[in-house]
N, C-alpha and C. Protein backbone atom coordinates (compact mmCIF):
# COMPACT_ATOMS: atom_id res chain seq x y z
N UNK A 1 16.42 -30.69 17.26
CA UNK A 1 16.52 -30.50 15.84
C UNK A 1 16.70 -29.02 15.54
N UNK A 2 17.62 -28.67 14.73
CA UNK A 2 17.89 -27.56 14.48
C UNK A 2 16.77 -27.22 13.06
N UNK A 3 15.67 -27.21 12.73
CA UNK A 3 15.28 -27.04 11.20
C UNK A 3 13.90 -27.97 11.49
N UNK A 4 12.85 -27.12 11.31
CA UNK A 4 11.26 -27.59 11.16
C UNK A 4 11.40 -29.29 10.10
N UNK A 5 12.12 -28.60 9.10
CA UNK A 5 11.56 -29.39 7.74
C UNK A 5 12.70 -30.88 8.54
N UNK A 6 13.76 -31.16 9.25
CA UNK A 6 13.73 -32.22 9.94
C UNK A 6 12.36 -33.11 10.92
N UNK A 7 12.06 -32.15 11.60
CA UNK A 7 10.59 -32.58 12.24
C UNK A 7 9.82 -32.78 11.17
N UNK A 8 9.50 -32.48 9.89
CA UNK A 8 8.99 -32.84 8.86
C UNK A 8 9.07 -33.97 8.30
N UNK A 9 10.37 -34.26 7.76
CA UNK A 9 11.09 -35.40 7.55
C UNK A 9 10.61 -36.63 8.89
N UNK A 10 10.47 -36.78 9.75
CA UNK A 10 10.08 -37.58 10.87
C UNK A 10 8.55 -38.22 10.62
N UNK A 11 8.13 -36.82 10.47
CA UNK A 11 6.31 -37.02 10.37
C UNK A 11 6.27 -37.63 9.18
N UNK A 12 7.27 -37.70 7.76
CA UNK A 12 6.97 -38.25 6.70
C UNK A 12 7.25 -39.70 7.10
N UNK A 13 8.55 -39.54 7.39
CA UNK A 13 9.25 -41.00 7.47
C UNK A 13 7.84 -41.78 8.47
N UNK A 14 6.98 -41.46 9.42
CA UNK A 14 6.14 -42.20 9.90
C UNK A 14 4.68 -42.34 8.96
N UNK A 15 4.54 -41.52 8.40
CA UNK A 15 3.69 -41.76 7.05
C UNK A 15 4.15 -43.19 6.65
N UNK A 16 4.98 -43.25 6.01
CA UNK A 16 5.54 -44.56 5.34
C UNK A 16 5.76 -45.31 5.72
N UNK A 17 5.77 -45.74 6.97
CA UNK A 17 5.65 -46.75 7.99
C UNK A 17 4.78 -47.05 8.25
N UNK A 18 3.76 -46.22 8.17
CA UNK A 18 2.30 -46.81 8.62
C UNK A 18 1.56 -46.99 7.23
N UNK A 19 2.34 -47.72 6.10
CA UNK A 19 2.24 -47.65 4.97
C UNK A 19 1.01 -46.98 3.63
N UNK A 20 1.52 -45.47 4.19
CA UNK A 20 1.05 -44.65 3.36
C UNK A 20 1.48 -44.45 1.61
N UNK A 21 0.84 -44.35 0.94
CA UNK A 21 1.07 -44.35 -0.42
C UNK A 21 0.56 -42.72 -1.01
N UNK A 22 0.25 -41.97 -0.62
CA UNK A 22 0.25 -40.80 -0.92
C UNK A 22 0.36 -39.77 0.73
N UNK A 23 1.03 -39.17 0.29
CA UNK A 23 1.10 -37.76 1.43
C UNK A 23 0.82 -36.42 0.75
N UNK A 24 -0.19 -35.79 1.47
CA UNK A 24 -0.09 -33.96 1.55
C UNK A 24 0.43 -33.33 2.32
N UNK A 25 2.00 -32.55 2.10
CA UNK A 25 2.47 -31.73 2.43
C UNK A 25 1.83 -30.44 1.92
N UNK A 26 1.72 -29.40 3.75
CA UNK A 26 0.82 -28.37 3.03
C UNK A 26 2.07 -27.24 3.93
N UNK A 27 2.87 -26.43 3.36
CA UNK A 27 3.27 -25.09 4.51
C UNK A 27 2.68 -23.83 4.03
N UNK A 28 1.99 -23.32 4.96
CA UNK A 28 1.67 -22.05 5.08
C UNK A 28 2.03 -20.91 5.90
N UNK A 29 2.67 -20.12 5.35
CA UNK A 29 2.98 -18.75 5.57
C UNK A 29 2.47 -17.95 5.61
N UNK A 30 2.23 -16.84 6.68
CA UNK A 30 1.16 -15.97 6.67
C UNK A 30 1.62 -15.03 7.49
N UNK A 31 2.78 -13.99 6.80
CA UNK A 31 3.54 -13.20 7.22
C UNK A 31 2.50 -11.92 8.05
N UNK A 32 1.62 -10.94 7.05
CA UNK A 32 0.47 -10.66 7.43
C UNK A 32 0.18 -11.22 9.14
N UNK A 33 -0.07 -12.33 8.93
CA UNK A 33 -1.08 -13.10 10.31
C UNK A 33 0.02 -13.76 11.47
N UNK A 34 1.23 -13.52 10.94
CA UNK A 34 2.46 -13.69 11.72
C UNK A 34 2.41 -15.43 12.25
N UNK A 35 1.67 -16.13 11.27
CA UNK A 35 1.60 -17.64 11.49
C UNK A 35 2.76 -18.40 10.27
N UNK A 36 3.04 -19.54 10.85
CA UNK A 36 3.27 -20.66 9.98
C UNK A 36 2.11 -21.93 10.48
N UNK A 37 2.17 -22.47 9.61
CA UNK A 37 1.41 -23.84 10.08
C UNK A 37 1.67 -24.82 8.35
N UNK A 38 2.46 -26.36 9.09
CA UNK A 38 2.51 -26.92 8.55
C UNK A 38 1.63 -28.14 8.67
N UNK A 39 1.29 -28.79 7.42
CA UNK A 39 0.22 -29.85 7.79
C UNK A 39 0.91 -31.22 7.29
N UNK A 40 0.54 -32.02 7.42
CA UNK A 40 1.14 -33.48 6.78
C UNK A 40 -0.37 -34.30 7.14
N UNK A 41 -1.14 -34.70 5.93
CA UNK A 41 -1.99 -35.69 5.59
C UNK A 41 -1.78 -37.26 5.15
N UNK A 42 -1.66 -38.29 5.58
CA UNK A 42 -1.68 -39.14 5.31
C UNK A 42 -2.71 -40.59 4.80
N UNK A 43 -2.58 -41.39 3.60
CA UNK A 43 -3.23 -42.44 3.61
C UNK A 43 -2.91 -43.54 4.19
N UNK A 44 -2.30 -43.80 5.54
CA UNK A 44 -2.02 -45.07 5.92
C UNK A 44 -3.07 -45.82 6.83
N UNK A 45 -2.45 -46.32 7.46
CA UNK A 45 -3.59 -47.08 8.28
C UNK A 45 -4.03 -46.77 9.48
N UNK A 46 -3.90 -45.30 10.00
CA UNK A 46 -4.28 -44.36 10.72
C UNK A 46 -4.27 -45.26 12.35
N UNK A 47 -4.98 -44.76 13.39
CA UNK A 47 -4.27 -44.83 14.47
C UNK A 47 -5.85 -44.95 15.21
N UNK A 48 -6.42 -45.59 16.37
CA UNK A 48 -7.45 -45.38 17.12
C UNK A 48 -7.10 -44.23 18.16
N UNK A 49 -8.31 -43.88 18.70
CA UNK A 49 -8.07 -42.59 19.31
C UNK A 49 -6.90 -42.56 20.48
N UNK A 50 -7.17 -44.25 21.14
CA UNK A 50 -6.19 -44.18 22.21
C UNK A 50 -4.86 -44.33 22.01
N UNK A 51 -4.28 -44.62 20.85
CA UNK A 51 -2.86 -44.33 20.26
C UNK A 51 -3.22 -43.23 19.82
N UNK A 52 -3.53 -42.58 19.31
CA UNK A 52 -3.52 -40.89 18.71
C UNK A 52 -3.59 -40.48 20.04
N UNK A 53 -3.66 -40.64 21.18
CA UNK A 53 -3.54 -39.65 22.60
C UNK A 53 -1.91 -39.70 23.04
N UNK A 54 -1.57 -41.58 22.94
CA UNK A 54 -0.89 -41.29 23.17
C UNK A 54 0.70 -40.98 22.52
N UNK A 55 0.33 -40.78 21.49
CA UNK A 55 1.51 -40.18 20.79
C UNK A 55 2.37 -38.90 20.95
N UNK A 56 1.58 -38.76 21.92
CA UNK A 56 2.69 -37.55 22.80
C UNK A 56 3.47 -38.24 24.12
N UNK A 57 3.51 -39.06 23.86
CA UNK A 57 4.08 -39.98 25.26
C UNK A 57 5.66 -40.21 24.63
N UNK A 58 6.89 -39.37 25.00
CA UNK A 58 8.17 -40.23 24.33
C UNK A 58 8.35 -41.68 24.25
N UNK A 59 8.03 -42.37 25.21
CA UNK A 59 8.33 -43.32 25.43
C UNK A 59 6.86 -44.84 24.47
N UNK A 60 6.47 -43.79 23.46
CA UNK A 60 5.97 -44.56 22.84
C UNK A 60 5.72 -44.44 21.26
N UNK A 61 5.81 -45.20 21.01
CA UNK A 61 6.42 -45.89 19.26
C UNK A 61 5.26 -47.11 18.70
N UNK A 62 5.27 -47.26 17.57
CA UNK A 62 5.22 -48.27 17.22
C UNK A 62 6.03 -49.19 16.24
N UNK A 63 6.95 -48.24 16.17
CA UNK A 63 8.34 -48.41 14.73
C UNK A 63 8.78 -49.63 16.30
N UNK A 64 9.42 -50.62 15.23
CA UNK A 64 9.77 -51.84 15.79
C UNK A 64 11.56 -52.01 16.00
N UNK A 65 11.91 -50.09 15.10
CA UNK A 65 13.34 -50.16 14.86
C UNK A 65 13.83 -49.41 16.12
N UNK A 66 12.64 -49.33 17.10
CA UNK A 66 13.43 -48.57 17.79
C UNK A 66 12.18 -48.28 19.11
N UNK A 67 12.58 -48.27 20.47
CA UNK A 67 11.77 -48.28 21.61
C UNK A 67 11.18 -47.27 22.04
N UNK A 68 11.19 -45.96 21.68
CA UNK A 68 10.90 -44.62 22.19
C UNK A 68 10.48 -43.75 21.01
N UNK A 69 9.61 -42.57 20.42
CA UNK A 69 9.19 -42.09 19.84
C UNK A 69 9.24 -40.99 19.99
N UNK A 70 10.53 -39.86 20.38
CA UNK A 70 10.91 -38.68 20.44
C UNK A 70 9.75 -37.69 19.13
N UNK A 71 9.93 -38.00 18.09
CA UNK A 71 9.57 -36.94 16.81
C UNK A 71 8.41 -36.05 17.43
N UNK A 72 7.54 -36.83 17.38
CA UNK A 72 6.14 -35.76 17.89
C UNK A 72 6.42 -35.14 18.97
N UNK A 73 6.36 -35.45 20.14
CA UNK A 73 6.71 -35.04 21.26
C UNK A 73 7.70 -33.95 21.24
N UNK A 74 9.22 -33.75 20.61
CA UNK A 74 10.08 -32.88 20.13
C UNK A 74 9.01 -31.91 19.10
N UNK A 75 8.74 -31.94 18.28
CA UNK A 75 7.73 -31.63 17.32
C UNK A 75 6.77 -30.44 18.01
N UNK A 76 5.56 -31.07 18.54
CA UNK A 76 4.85 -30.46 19.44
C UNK A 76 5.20 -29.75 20.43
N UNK A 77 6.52 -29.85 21.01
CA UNK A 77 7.54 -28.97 22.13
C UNK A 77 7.37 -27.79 21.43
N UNK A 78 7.96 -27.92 20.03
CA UNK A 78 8.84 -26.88 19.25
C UNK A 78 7.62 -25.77 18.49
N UNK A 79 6.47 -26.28 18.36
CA UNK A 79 5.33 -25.40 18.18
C UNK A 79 4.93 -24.66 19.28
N UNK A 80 4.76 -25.82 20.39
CA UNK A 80 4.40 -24.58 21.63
C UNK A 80 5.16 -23.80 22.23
N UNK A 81 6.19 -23.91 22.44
CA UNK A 81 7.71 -23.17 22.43
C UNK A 81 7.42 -21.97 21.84
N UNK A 82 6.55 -21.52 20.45
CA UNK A 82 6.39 -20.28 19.80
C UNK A 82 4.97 -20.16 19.51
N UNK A 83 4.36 -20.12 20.73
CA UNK A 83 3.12 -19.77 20.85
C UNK A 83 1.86 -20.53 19.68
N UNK A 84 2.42 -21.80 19.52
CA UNK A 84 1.47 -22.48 18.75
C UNK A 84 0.99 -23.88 19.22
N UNK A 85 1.10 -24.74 18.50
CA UNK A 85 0.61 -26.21 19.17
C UNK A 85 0.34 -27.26 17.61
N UNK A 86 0.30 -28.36 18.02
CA UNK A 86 0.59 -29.64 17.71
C UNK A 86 -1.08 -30.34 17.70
N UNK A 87 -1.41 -30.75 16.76
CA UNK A 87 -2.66 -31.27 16.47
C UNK A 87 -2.92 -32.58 15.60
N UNK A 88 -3.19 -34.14 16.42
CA UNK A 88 -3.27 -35.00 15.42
C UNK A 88 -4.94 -35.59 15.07
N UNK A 89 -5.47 -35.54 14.08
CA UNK A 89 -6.52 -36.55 13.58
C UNK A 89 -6.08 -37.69 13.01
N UNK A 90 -6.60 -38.66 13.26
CA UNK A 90 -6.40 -40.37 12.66
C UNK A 90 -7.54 -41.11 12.67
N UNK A 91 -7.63 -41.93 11.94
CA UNK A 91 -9.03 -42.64 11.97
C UNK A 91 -8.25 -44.38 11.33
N UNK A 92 -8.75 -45.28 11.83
CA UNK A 92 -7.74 -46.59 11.77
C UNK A 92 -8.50 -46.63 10.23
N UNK A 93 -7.58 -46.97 9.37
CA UNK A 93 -8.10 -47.66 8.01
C UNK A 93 -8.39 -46.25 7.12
N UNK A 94 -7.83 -45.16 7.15
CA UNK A 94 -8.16 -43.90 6.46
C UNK A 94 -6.63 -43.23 7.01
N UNK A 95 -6.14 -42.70 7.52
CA UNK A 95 -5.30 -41.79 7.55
C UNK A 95 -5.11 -41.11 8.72
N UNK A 96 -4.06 -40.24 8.81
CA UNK A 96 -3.55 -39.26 9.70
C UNK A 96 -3.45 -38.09 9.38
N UNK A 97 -3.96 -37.00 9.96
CA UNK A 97 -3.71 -35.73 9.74
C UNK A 97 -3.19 -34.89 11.17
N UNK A 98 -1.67 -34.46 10.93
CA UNK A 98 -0.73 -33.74 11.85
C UNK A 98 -0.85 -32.58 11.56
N UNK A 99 -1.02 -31.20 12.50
CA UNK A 99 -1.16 -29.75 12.00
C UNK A 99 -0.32 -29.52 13.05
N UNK A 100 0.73 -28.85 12.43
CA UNK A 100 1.70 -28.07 13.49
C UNK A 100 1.71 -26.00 13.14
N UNK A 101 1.32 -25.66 14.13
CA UNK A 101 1.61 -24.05 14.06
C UNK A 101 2.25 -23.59 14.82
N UNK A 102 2.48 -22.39 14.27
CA UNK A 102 3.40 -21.29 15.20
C UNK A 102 3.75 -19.50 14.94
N UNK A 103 4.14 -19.46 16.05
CA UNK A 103 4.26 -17.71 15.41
C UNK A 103 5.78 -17.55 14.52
N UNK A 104 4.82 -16.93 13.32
CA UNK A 104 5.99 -16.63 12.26
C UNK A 104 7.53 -15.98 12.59
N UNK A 105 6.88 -15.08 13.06
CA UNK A 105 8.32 -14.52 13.84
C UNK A 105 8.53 -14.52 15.13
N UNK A 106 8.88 -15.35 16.01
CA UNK A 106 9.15 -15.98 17.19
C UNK A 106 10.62 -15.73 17.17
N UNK A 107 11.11 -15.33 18.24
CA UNK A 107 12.63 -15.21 18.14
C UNK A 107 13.06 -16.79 18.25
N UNK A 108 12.54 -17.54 19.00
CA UNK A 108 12.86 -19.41 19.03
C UNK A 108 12.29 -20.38 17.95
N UNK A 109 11.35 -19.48 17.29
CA UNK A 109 11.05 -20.66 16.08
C UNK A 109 12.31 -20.89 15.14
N UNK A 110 12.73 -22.58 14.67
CA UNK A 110 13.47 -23.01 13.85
C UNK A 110 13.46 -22.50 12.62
N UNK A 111 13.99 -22.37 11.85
CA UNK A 111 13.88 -21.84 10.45
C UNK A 111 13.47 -22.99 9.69
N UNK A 112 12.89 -22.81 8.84
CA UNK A 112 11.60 -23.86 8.00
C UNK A 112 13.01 -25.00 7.33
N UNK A 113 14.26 -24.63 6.89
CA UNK A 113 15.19 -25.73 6.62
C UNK A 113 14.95 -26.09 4.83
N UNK A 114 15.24 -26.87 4.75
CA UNK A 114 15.58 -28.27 3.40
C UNK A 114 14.48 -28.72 2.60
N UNK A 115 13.15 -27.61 2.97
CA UNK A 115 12.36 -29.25 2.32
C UNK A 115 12.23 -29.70 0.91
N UNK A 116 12.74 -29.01 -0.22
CA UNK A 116 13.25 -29.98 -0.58
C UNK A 116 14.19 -31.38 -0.91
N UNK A 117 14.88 -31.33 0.17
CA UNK A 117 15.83 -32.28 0.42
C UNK A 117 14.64 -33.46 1.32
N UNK A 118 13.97 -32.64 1.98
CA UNK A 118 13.12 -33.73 2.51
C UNK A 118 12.12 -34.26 1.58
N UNK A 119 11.68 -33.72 0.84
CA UNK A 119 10.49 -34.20 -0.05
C UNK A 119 11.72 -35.55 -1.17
N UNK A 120 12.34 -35.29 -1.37
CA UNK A 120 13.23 -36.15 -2.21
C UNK A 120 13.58 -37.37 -1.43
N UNK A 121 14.10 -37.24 -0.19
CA UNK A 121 14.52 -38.07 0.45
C UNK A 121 13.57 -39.35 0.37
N UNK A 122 12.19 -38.48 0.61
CA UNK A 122 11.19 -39.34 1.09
C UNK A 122 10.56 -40.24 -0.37
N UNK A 123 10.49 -39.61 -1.00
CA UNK A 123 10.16 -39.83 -2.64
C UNK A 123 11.12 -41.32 -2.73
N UNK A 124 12.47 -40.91 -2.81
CA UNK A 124 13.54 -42.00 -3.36
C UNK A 124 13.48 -42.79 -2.48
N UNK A 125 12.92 -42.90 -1.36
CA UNK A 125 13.05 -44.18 -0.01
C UNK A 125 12.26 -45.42 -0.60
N UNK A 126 12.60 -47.17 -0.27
CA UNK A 126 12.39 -47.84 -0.91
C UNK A 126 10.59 -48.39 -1.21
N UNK A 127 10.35 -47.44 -0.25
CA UNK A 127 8.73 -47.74 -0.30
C UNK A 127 8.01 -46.72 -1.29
N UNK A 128 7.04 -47.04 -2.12
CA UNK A 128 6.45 -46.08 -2.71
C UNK A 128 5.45 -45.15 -2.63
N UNK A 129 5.94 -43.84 -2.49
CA UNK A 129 4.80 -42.99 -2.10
C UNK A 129 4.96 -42.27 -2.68
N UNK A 130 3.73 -41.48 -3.12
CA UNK A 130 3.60 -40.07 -3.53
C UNK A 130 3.05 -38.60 -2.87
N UNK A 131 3.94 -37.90 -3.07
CA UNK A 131 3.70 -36.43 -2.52
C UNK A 131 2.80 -35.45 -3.08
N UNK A 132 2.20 -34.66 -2.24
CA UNK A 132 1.24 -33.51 -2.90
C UNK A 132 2.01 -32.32 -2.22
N UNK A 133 2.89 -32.06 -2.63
CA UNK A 133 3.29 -30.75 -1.57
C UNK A 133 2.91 -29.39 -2.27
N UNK A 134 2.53 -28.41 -1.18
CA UNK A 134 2.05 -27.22 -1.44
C UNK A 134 2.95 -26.09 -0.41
N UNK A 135 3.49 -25.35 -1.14
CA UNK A 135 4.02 -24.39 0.07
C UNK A 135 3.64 -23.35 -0.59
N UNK A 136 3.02 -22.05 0.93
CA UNK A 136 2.58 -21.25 0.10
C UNK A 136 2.85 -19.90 1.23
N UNK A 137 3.33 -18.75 0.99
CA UNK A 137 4.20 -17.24 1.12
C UNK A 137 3.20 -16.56 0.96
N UNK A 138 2.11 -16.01 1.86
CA UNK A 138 0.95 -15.00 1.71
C UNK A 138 0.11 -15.37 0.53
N UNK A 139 0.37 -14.61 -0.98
CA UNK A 139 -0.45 -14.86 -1.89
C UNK A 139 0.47 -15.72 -3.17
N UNK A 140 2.03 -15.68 -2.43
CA UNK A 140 2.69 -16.51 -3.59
C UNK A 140 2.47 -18.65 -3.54
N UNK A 141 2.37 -18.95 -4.15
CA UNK A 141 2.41 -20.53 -4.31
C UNK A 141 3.04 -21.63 -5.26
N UNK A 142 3.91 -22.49 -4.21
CA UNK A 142 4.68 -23.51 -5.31
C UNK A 142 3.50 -24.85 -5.08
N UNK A 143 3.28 -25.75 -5.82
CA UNK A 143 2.95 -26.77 -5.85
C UNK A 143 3.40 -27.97 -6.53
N UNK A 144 3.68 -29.24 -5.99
CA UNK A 144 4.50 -30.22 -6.92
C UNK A 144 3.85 -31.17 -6.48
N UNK A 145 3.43 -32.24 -7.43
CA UNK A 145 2.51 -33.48 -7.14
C UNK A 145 3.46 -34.64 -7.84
N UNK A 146 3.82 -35.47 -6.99
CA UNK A 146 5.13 -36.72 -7.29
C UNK A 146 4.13 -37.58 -7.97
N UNK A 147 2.81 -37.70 -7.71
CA UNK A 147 2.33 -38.87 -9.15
C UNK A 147 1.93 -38.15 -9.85
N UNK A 148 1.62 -36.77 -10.48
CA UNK A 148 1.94 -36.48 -12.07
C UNK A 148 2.73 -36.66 -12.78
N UNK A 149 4.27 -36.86 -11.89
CA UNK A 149 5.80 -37.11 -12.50
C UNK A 149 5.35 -38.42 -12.57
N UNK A 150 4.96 -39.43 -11.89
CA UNK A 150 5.45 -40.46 -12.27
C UNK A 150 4.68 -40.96 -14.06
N UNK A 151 3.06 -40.11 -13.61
CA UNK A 151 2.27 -40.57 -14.72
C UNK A 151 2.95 -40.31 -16.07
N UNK A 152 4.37 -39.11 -16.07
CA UNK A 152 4.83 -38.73 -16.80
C UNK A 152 5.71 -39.24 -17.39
N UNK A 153 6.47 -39.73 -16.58
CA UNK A 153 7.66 -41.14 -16.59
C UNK A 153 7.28 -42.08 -16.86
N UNK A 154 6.36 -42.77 -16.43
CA UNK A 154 6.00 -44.42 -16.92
C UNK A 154 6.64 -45.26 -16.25
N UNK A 155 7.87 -45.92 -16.69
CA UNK A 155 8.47 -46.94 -15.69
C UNK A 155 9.58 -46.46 -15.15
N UNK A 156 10.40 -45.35 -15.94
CA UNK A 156 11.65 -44.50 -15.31
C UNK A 156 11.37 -44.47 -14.20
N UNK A 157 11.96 -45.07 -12.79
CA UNK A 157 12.12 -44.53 -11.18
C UNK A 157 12.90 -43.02 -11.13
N UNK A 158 12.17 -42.87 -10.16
CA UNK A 158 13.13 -41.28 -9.31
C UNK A 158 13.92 -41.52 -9.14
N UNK A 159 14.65 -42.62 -8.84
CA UNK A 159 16.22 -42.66 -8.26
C UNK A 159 17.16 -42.68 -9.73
N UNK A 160 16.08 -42.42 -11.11
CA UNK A 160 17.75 -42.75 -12.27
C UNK A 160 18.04 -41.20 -12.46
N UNK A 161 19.76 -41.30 -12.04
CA UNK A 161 20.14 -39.84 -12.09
C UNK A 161 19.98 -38.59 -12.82
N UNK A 162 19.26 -38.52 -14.41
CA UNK A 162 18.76 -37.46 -14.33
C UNK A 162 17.20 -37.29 -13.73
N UNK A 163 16.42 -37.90 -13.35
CA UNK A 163 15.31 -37.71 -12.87
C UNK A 163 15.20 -37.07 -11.81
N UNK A 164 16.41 -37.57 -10.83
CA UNK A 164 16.23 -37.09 -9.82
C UNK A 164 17.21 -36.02 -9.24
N UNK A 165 17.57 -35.52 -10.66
CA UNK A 165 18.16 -34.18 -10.70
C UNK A 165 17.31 -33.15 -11.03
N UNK A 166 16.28 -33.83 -11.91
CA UNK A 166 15.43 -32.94 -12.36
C UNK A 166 14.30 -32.30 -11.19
N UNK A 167 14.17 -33.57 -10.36
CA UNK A 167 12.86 -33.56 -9.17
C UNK A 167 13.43 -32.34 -8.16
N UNK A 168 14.76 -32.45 -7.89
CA UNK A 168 15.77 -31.22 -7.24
C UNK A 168 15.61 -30.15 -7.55
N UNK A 169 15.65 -29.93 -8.83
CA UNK A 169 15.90 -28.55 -9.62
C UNK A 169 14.91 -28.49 -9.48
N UNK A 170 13.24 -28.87 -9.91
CA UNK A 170 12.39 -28.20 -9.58
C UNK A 170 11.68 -28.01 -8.51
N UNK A 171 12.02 -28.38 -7.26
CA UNK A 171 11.71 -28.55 -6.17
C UNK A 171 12.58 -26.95 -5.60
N UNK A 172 13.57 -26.97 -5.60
CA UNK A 172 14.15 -26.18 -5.24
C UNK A 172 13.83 -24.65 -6.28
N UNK A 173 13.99 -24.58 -7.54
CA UNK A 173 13.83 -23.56 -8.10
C UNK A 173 11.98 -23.02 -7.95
N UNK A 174 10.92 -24.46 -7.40
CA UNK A 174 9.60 -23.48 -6.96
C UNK A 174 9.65 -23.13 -5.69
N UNK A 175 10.75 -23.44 -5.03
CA UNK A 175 10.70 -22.61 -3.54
C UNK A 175 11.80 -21.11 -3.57
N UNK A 176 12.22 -20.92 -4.55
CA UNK A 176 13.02 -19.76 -4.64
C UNK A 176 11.92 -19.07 -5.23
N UNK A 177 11.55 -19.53 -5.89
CA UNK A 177 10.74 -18.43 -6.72
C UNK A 177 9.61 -18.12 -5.94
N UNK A 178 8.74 -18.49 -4.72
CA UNK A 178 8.04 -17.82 -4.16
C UNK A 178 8.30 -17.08 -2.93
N UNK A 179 10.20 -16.98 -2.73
CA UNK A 179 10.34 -16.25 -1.86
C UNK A 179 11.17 -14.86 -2.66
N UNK A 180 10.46 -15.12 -3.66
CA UNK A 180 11.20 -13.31 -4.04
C UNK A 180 10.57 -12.48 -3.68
């Protein structure tokens, strides 16, 4: 994968499979401390310890669309690759929590990528979930919470085209604005 926020996109898309209904997206920047570390929290139906071990195994999945489970494994490569590492908590019937870090400026770390293209993607996919995403640049911070929009909307879906022009524009215009 050329772009973190793809490995992102992966860890979401398995959120929602393991039918999660809210996610915390957390990225932190810490130019200062020469870290990134991204987190992804989930409410699904979390994992016993001996599948949470082995989810670093490629050759294991539980998606039924497909026999092998590259994401983490690629994922966790790509943290320790830049002097960081790959960290999962799960508890069956509560959730998953993935922490990926790394050194900020690593000449091999991926560049952080799309995420708002990923947070949308995941939003408009046919299952319903909501996002808490937080990205945050030393002392600057964007935050966007997908069920305040909805509480805001009522029955309007994300997918009717100005909505989800609007979810763009501000997705994208709070990540410009904390990298000025």
């Amino acid at each position: 994968m050329l772009e973190l926020s793809l490995h992102v996109l992966d860890v979401l898309q398995n959120s929602v499979e393991a039918g999660a209904t809210r996610v915390k997206l957390e990225v932190n920047e810490d130019l200062a401390g020469d870290r990134l570390e991204i987190t992804v929290e989930d409410n699904g139906r979390g994992m016993d310890p001996e599948m949470t071990a082995r989810v670093f195994d490629p050759f294991v999945t539980t998606r039924k669309t497909r026999h092998i489970g590259l994401g983490i494994p690629l994922f966790a490569e790509a943290a320790r690759g830049c002097n960081g590492d790959l960290k999962i908590e799960s508890t069956p019937g509560v959730g998953t929590r993935l922490t990926a870090g790394f050194q900020h400026s690593h000449l091999d770390r991926m560049p952080l990528g799309d995420m708002p293209s990923v947070i949308l993607m995941t939003l408009l996919s046919p299952r319903n979930v909501d996002i808490e995403y937080v990205h945050r640049i030393d002392r600057q911070e964007f935050a966007f919470d997908s069920a305040e929009a909805r509480e805001v909307l009522g029955e309007v879906p994300f997918s009717q085209p100005e909505v989800r022009a609007w979810l763009e524009s501000t997705l994208r215009e709070g990540e410009a604005e904390i990298k000025k």
